[in-house]
ModelCIF file with pLDDT and N, C-alpha, C, O atoms, coordinates in Angstrom:
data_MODEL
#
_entry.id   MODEL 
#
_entity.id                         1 
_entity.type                       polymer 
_entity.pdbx_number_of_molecules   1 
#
_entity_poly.entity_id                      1 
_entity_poly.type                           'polypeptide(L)' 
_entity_poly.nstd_linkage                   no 
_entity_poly.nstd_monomer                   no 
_entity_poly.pdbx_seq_one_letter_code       
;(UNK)(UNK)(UNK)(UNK)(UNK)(UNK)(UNK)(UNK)(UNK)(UNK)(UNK)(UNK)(UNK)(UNK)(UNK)(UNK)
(UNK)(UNK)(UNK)(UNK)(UNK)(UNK)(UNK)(UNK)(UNK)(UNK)(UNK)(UNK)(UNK)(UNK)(UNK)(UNK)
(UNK)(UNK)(UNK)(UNK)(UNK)(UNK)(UNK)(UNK)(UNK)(UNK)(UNK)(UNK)(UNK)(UNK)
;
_entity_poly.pdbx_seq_one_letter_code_can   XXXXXXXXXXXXXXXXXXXXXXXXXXXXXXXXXXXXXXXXXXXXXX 
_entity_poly.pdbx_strand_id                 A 
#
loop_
_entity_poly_seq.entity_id 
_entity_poly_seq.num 
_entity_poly_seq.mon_id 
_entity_poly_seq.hetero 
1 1  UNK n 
1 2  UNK n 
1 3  UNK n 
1 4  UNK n 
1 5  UNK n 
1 6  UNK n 
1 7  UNK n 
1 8  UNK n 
1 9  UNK n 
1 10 UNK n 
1 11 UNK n 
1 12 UNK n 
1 13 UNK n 
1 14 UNK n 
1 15 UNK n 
1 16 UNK n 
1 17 UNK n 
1 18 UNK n 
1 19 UNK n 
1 20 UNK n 
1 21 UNK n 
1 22 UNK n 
1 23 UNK n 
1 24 UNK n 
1 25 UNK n 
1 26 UNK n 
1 27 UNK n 
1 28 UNK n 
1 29 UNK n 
1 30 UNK n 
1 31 UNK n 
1 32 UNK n 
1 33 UNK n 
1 34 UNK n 
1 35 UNK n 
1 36 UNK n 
1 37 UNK n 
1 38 UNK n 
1 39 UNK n 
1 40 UNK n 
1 41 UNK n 
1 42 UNK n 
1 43 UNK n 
1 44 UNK n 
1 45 UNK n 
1 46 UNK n 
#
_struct_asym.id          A 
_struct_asym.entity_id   1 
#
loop_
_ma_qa_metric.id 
_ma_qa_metric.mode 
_ma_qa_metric.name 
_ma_qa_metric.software_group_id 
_ma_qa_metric.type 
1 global pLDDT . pLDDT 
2 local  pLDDT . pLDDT 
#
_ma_qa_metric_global.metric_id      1 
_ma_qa_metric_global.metric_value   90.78 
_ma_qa_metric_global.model_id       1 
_ma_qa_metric_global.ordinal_id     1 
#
loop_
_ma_qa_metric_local.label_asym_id 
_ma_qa_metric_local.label_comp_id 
_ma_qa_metric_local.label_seq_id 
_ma_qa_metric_local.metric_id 
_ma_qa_metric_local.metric_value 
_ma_qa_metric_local.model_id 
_ma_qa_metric_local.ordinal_id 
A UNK 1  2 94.00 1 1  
A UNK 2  2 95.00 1 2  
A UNK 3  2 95.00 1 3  
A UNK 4  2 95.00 1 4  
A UNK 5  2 94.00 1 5  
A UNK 6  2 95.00 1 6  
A UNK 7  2 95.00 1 7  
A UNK 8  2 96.00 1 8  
A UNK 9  2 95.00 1 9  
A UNK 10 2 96.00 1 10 
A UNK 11 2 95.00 1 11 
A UNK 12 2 95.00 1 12 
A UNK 13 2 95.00 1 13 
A UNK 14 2 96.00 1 14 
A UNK 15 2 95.00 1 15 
A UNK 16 2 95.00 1 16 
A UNK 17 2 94.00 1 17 
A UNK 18 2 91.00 1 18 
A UNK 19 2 87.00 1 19 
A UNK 20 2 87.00 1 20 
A UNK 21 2 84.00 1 21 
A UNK 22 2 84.00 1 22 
A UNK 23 2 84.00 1 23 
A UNK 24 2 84.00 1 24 
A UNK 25 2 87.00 1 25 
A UNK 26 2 88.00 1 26 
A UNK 27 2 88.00 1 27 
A UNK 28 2 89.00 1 28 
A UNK 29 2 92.00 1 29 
A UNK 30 2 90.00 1 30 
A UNK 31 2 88.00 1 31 
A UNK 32 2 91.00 1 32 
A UNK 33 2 91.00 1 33 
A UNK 34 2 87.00 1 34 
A UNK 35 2 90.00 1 35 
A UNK 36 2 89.00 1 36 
A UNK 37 2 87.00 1 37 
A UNK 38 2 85.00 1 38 
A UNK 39 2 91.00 1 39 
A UNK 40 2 87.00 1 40 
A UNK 41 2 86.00 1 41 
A UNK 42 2 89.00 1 42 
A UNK 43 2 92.00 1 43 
A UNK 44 2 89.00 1 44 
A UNK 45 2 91.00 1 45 
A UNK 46 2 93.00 1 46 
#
loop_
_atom_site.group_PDB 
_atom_site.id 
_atom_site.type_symbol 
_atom_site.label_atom_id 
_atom_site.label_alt_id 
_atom_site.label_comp_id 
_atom_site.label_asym_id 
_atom_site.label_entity_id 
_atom_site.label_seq_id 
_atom_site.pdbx_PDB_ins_code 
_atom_site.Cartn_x 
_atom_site.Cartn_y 
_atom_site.Cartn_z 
_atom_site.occupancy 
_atom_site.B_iso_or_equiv 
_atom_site.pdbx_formal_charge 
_atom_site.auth_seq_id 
_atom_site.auth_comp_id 
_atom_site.auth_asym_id 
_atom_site.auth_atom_id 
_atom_site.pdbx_PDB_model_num 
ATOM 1   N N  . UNK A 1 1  ? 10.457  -5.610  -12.215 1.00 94.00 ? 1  UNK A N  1 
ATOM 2   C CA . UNK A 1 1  ? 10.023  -6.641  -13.171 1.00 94.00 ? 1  UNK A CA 1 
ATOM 3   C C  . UNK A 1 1  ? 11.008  -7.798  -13.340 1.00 94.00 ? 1  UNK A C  1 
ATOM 4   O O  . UNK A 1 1  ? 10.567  -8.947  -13.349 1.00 94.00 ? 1  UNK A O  1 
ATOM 5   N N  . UNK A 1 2  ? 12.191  -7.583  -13.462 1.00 95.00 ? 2  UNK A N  1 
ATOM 6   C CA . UNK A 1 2  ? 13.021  -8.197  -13.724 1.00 95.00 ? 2  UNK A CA 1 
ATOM 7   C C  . UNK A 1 2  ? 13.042  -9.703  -12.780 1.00 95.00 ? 2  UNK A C  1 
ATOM 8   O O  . UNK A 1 2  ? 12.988  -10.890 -13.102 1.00 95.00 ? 2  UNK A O  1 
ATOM 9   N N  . UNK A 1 3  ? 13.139  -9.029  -11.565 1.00 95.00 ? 3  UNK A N  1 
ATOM 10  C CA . UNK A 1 3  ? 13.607  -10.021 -9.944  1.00 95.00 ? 3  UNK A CA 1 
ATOM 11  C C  . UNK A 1 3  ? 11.753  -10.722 -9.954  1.00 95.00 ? 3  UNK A C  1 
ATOM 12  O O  . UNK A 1 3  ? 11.605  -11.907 -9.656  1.00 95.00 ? 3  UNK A O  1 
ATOM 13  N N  . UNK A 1 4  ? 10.831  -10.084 -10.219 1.00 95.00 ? 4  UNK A N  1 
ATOM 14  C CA . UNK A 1 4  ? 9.683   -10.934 -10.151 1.00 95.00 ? 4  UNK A CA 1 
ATOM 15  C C  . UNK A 1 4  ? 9.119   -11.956 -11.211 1.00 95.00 ? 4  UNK A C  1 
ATOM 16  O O  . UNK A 1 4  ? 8.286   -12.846 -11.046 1.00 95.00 ? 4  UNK A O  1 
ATOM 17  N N  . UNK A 1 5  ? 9.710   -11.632 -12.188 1.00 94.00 ? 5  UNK A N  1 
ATOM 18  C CA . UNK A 1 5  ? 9.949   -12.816 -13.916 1.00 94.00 ? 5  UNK A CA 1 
ATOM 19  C C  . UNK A 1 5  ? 10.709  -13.715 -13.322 1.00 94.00 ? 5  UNK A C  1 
ATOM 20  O O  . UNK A 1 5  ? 10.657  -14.891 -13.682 1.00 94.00 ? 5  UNK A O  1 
ATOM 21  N N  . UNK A 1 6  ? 11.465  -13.333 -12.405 1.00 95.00 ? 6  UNK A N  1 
ATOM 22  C CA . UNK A 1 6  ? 12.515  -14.523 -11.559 1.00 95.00 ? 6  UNK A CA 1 
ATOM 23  C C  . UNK A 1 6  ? 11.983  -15.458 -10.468 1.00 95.00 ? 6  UNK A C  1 
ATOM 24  O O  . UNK A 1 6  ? 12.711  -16.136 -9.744  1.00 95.00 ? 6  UNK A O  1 
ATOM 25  N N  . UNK A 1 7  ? 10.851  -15.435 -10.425 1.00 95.00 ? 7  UNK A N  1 
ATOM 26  C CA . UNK A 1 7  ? 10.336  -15.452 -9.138  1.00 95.00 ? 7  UNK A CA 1 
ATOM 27  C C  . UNK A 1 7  ? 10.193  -15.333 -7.870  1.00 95.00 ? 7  UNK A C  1 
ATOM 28  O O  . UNK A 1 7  ? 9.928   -16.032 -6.891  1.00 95.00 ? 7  UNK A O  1 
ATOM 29  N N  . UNK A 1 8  ? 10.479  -14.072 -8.185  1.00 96.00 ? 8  UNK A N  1 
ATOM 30  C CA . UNK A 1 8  ? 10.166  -13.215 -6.208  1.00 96.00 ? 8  UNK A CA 1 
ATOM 31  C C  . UNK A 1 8  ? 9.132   -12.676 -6.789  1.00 96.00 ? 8  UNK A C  1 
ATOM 32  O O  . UNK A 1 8  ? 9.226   -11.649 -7.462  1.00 96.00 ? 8  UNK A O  1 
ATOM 33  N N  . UNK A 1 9  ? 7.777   -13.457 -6.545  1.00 95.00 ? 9  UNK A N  1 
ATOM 34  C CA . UNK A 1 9  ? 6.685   -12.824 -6.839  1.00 95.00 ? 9  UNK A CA 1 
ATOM 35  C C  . UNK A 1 9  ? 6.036   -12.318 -5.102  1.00 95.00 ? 9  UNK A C  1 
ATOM 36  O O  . UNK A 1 9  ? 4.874   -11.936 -4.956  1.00 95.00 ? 9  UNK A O  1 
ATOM 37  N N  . UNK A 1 10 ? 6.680   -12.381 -4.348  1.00 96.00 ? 10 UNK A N  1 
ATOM 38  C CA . UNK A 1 10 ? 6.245   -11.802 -3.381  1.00 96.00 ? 10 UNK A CA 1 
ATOM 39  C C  . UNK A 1 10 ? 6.356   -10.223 -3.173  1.00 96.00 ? 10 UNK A C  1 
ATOM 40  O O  . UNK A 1 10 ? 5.665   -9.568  -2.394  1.00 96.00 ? 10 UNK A O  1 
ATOM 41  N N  . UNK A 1 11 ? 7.841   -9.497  -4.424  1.00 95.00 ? 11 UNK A N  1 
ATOM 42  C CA . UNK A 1 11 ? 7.506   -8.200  -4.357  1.00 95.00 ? 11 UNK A CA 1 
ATOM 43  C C  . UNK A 1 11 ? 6.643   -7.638  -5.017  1.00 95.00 ? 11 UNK A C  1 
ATOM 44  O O  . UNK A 1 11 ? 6.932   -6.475  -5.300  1.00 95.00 ? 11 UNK A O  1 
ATOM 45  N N  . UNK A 1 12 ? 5.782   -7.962  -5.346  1.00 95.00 ? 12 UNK A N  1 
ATOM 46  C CA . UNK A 1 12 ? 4.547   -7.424  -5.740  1.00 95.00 ? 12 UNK A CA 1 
ATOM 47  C C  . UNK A 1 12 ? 3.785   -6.875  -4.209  1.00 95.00 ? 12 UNK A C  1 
ATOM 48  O O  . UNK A 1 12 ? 3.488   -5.681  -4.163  1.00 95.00 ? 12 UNK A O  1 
ATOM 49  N N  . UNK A 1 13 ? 3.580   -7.470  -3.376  1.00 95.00 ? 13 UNK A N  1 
ATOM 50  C CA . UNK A 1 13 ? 3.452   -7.765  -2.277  1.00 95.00 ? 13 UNK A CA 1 
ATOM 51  C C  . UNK A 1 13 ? 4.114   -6.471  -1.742  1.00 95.00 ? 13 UNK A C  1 
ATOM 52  O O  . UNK A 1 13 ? 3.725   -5.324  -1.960  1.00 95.00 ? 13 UNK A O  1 
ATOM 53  N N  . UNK A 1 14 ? 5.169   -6.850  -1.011  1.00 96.00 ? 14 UNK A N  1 
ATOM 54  C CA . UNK A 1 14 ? 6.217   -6.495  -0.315  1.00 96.00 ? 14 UNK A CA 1 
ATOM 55  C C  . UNK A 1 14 ? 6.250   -4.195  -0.250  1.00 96.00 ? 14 UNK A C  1 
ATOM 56  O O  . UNK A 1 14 ? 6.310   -3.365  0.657   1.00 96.00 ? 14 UNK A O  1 
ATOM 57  N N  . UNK A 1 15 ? 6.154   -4.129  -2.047  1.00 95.00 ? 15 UNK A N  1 
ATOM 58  C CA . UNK A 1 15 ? 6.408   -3.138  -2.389  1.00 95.00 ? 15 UNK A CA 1 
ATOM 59  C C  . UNK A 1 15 ? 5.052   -2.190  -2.353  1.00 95.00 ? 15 UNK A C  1 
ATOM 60  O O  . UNK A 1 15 ? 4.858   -1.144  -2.972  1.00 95.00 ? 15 UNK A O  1 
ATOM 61  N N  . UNK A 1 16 ? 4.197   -2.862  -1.459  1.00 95.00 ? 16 UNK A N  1 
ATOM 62  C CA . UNK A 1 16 ? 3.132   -1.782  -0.797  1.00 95.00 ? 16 UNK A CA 1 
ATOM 63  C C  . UNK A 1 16 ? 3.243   -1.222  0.198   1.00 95.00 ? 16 UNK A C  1 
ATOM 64  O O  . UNK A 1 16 ? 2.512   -0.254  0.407   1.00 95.00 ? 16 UNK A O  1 
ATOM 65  N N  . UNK A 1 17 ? 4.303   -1.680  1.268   1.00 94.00 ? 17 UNK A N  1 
ATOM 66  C CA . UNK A 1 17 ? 4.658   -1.320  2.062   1.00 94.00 ? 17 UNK A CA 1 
ATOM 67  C C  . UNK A 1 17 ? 5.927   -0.299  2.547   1.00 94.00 ? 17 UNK A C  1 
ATOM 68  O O  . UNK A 1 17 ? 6.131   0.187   3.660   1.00 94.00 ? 17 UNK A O  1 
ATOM 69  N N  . UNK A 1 18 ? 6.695   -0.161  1.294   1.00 91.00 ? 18 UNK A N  1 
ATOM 70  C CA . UNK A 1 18 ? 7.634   0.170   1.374   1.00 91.00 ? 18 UNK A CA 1 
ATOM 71  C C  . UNK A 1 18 ? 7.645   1.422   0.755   1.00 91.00 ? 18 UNK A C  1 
ATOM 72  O O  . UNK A 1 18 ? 6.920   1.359   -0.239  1.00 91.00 ? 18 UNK A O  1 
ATOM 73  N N  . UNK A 1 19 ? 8.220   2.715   0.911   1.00 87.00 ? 19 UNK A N  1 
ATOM 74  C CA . UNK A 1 19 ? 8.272   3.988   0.445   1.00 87.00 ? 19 UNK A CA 1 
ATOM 75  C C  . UNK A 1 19 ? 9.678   4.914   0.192   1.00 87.00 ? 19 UNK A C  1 
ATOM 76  O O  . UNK A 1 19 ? 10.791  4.980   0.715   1.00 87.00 ? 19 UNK A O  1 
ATOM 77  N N  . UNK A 1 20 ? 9.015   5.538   -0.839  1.00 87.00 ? 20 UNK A N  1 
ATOM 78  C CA . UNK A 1 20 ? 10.768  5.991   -1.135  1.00 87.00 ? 20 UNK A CA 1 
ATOM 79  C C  . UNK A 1 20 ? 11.102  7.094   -0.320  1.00 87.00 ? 20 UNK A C  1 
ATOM 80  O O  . UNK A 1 20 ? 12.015  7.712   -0.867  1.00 87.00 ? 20 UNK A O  1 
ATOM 81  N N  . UNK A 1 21 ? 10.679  7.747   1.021   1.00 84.00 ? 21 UNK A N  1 
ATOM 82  C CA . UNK A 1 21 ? 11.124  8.268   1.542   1.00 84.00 ? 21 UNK A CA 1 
ATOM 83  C C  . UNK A 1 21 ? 10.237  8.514   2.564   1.00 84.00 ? 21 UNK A C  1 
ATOM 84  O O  . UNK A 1 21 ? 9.388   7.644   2.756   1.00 84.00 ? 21 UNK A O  1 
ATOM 85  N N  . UNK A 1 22 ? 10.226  9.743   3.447   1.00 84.00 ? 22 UNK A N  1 
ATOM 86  C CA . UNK A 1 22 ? 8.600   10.014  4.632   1.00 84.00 ? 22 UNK A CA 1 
ATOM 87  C C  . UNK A 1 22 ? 7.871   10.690  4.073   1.00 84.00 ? 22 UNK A C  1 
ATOM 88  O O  . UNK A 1 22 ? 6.666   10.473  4.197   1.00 84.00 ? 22 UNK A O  1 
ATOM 89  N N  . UNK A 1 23 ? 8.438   11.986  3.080   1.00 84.00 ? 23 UNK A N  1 
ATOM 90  C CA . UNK A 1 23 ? 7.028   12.407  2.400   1.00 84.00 ? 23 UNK A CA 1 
ATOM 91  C C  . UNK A 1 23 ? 5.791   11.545  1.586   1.00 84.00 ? 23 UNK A C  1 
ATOM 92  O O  . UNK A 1 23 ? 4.633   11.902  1.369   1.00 84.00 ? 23 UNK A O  1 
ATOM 93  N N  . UNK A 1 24 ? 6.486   10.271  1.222   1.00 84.00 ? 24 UNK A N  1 
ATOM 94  C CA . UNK A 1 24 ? 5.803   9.732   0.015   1.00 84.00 ? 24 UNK A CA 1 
ATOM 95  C C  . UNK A 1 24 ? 5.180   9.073   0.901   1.00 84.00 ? 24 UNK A C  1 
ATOM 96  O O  . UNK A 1 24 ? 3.968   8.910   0.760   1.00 84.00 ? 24 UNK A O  1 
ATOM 97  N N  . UNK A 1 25 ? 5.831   8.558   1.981   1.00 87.00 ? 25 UNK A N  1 
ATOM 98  C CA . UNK A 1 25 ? 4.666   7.730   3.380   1.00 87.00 ? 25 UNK A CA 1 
ATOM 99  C C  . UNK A 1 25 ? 3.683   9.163   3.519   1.00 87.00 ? 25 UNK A C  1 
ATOM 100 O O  . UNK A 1 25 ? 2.600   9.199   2.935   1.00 87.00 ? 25 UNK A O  1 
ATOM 101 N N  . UNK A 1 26 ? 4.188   10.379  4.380   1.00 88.00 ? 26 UNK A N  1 
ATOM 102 C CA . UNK A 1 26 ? 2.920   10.944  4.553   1.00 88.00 ? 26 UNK A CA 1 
ATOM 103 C C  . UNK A 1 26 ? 2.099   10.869  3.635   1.00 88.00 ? 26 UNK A C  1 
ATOM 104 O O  . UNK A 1 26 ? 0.996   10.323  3.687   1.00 88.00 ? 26 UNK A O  1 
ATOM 105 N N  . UNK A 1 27 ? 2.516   11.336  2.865   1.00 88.00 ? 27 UNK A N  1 
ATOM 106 C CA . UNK A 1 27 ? 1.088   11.785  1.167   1.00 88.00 ? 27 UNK A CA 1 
ATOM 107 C C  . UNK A 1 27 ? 0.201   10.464  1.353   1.00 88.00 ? 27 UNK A C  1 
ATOM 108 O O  . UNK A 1 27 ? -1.014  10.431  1.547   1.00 88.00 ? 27 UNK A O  1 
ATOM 109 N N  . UNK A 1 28 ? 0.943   9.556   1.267   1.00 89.00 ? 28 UNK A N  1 
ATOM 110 C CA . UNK A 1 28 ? -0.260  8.252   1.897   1.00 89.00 ? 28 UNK A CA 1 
ATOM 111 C C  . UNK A 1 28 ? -0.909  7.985   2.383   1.00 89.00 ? 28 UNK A C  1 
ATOM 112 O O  . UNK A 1 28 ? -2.019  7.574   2.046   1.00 89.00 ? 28 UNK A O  1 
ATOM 113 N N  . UNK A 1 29 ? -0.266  8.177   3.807   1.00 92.00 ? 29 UNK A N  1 
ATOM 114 C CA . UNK A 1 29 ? -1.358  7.690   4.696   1.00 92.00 ? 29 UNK A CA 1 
ATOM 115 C C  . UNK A 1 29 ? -2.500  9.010   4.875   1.00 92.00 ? 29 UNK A C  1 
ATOM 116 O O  . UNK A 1 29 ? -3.632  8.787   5.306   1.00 92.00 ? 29 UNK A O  1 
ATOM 117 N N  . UNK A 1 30 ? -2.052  10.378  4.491   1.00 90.00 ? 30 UNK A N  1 
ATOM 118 C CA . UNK A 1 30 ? -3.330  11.409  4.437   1.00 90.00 ? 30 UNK A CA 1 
ATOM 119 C C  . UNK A 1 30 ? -4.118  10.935  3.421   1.00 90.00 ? 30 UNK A C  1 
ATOM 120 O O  . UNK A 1 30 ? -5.068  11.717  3.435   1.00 90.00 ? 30 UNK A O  1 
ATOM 121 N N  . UNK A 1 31 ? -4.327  10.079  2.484   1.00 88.00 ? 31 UNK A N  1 
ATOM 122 C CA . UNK A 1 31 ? -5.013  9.845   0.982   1.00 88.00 ? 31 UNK A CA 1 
ATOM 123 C C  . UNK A 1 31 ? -5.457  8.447   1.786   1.00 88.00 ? 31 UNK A C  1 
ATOM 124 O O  . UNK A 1 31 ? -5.990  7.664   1.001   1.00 88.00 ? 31 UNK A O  1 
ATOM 125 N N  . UNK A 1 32 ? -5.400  8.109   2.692   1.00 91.00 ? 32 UNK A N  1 
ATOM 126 C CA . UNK A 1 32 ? -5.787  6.711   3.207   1.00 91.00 ? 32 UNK A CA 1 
ATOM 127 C C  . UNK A 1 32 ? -6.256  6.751   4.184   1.00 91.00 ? 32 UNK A C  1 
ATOM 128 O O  . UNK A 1 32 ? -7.000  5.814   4.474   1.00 91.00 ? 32 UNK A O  1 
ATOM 129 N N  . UNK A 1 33 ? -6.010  8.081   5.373   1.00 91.00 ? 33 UNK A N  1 
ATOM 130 C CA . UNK A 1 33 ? -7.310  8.290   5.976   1.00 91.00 ? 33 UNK A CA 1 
ATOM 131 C C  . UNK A 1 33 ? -8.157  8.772   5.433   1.00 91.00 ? 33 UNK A C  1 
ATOM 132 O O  . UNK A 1 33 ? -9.258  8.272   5.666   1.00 91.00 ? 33 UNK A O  1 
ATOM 133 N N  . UNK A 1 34 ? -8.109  10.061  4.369   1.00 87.00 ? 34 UNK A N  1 
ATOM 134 C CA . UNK A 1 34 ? -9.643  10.574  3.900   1.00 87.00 ? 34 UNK A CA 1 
ATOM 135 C C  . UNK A 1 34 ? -10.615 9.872   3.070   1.00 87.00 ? 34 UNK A C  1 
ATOM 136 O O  . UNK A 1 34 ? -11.746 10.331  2.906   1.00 87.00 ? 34 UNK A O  1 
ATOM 137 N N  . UNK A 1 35 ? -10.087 8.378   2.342   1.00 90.00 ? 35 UNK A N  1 
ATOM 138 C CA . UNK A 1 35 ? -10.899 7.493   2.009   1.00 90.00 ? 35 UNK A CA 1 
ATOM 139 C C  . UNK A 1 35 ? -11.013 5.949   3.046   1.00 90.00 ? 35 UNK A C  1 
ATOM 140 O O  . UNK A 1 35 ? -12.019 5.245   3.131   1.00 90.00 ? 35 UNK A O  1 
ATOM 141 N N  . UNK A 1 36 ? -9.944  5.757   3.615   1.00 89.00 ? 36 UNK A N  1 
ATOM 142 C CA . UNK A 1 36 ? -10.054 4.874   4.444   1.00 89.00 ? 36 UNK A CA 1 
ATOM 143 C C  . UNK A 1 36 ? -11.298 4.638   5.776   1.00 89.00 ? 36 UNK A C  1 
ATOM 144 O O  . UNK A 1 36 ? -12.009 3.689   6.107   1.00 89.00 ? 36 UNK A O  1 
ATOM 145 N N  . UNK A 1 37 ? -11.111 5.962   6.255   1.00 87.00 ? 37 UNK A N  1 
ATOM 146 C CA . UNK A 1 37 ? -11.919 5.893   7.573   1.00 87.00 ? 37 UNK A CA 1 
ATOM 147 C C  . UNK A 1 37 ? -13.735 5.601   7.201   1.00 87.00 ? 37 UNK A C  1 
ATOM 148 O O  . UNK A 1 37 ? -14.540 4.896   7.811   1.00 87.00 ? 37 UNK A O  1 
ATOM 149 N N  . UNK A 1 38 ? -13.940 6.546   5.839   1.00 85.00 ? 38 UNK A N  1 
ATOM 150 C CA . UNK A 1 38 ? -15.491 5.855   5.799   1.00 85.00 ? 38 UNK A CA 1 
ATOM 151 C C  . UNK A 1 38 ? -15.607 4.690   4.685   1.00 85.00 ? 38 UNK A C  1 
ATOM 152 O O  . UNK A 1 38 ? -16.224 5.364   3.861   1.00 85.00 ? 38 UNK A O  1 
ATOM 153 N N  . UNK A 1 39 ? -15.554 4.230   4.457   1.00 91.00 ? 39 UNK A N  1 
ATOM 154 C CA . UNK A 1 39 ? -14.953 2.805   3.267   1.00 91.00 ? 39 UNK A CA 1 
ATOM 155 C C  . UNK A 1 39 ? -15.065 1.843   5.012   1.00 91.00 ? 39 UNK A C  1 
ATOM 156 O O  . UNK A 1 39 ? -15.747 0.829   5.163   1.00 91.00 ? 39 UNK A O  1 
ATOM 157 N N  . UNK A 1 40 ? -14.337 2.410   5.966   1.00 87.00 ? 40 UNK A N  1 
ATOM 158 C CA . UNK A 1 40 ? -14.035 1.131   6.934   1.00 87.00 ? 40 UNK A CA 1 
ATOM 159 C C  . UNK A 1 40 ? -15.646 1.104   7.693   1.00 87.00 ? 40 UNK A C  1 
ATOM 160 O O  . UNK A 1 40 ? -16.390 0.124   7.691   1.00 87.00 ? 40 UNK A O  1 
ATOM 161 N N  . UNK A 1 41 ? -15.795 1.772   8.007   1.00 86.00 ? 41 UNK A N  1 
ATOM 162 C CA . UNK A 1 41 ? -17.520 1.979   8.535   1.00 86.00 ? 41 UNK A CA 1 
ATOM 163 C C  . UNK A 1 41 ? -18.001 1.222   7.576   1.00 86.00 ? 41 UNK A C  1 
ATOM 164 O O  . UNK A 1 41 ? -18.530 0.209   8.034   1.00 86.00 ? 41 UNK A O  1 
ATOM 165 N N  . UNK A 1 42 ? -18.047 1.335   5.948   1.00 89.00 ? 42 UNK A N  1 
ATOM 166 C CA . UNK A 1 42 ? -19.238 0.885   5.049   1.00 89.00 ? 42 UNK A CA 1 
ATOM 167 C C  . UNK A 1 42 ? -19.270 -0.706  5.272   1.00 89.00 ? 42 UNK A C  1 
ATOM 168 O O  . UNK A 1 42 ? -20.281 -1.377  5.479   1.00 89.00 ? 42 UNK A O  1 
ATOM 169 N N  . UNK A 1 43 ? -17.697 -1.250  5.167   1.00 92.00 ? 43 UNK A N  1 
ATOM 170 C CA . UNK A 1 43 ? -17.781 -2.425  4.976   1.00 92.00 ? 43 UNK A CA 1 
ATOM 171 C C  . UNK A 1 43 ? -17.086 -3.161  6.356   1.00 92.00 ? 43 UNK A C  1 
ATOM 172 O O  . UNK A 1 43 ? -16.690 -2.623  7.390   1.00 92.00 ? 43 UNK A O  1 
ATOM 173 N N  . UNK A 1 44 ? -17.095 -4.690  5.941   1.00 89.00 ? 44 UNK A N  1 
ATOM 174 C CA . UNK A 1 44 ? -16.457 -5.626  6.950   1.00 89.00 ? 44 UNK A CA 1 
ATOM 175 C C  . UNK A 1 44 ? -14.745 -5.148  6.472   1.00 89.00 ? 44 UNK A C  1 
ATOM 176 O O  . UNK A 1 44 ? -14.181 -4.684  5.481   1.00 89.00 ? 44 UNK A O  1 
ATOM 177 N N  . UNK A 1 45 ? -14.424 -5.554  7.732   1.00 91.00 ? 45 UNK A N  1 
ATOM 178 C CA . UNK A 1 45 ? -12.646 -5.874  7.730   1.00 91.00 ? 45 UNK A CA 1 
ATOM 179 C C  . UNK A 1 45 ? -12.225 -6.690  6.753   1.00 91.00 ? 45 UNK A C  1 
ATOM 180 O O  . UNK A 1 45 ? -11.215 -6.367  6.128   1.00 91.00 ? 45 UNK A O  1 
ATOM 181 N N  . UNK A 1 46 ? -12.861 -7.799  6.462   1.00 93.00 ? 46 UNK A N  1 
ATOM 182 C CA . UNK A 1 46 ? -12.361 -8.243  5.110   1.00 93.00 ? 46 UNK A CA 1 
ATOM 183 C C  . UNK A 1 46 ? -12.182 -8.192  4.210   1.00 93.00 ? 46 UNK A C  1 
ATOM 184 O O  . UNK A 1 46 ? -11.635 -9.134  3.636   1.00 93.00 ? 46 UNK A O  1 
#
């Protein structure tokens, strides 16, 4: 909060990508294929 009141409003952004370690990436991306893959069929890429 602090650094983005400052304006680095790009970590808003930034901090979707980033993880606090590999478990917290795995747990992700398994919670992002089992809704991701049909969500991507339903709709456009956009």
């Amino acid at each position: 909060a602090p650094m983005v009141m400052e304006g680095q409003w790009w970590r808003l952004l930034t901090a979707i990508f980033l993880h606090g370690g590999v478990a917290h990436l795995c747990a992700n991306m398994v919670w992002l294929v089992l809704v991701g893959i049909d969500l991507e069929h339903k709709m456009s890429r956009m």
